[in-house]
Protein backbone atom coordinates (compact mmCIF):
# COMPACT_ATOMS: atom_id res chain seq x y z
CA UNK A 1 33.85 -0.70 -16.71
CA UNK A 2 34.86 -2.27 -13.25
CA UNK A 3 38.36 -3.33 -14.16
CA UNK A 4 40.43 -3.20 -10.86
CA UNK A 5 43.96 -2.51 -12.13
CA UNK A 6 46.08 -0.26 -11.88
CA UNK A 7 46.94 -0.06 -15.59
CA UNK A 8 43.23 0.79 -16.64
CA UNK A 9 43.23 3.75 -14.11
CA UNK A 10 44.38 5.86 -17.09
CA UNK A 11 41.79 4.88 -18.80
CA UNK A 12 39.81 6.39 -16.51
CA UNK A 13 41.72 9.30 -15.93
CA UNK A 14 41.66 10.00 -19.69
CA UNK A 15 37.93 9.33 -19.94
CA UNK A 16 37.04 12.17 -17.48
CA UNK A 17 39.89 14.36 -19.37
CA UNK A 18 37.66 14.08 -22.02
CA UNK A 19 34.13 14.91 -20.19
CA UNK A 20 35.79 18.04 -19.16
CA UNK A 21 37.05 19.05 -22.32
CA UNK A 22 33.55 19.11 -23.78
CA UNK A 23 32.91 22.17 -24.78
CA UNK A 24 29.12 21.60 -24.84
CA UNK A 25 29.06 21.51 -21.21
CA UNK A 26 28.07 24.27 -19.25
CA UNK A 27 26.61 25.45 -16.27
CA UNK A 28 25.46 22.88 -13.18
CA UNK A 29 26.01 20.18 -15.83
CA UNK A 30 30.01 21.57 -16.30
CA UNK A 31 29.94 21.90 -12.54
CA UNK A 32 28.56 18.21 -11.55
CA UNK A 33 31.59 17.20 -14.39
CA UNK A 34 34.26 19.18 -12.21
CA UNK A 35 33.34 17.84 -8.81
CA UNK A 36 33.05 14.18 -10.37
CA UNK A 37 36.56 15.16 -11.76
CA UNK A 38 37.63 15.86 -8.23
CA UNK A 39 36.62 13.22 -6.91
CA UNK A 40 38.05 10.78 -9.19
CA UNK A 41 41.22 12.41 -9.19
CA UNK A 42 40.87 11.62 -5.38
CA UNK A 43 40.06 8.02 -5.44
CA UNK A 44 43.09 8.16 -8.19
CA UNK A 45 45.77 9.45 -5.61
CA UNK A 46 44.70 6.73 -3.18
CA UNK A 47 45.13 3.76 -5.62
CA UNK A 48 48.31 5.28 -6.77
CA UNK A 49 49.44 5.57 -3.14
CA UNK A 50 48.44 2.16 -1.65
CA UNK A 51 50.18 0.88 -5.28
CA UNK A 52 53.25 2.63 -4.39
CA UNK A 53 53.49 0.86 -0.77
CA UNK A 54 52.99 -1.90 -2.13
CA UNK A 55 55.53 -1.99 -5.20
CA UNK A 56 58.01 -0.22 -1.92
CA UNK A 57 57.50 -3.13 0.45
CA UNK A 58 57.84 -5.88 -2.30
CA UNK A 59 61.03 -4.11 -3.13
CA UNK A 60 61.73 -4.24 0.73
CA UNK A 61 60.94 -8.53 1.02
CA UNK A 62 63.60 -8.43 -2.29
CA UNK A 63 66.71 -6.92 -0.74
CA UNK A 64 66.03 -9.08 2.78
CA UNK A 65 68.57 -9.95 4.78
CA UNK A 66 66.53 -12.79 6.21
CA UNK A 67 66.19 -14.52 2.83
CA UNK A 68 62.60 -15.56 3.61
CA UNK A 69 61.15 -12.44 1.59
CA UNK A 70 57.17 -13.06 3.11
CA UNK A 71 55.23 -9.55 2.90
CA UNK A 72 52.28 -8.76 5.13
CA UNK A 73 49.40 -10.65 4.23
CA UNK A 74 47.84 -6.78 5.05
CA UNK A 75 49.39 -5.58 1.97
CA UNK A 76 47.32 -8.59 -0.27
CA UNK A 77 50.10 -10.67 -0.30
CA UNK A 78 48.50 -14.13 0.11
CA UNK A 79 49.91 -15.82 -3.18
CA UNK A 80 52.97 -17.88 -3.60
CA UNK A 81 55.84 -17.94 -1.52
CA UNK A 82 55.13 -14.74 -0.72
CA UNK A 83 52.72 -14.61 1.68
CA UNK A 84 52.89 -14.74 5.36
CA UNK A 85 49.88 -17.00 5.16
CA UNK A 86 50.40 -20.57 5.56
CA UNK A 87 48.72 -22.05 2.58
């Protein structure tokens, strides 16, 4: 279950949608399921977030005026011509 892309996030997502929507659960067992919820939910906001900068500062290196278009190897850029590392 350790696929680390964004796309299978809503699988994820969906999954735990589903764990809460089990009617079944109650009590401490419904309340472990909502703070797991949370805290995916969390962790969710984060990889959306640090997706977002980095779909905003590709989108940046694109409309350059200084034609070289190199992102911050911070931002996992170190592939292709687009990377500010020297290969």
């Amino acid at each position: 279950m350790a696929k680390n892309k964004i796309i299978n996030l809503n699988d994820h997502l969906f999954a735990e949608l589903e764990r809460l929507g089990d009617e079944n659960l109650k009590g401490d067992a419904l309340k472990e399921e909502i703070e797991r919820s949370r805290s995916i939910g969390h962790i969710a906001d984060r990889i959306i977030n640090s997706g977002d900068l980095m779909l905003r500062a590709r989108i940046a290196a694109d409309n350059t005026v200084r034609g070289d278009k190199l992102l911050p190897s911070i931002l996992g850029a170190d592939y292709g011509p687009d990377s500010d590392i020297q290969q």
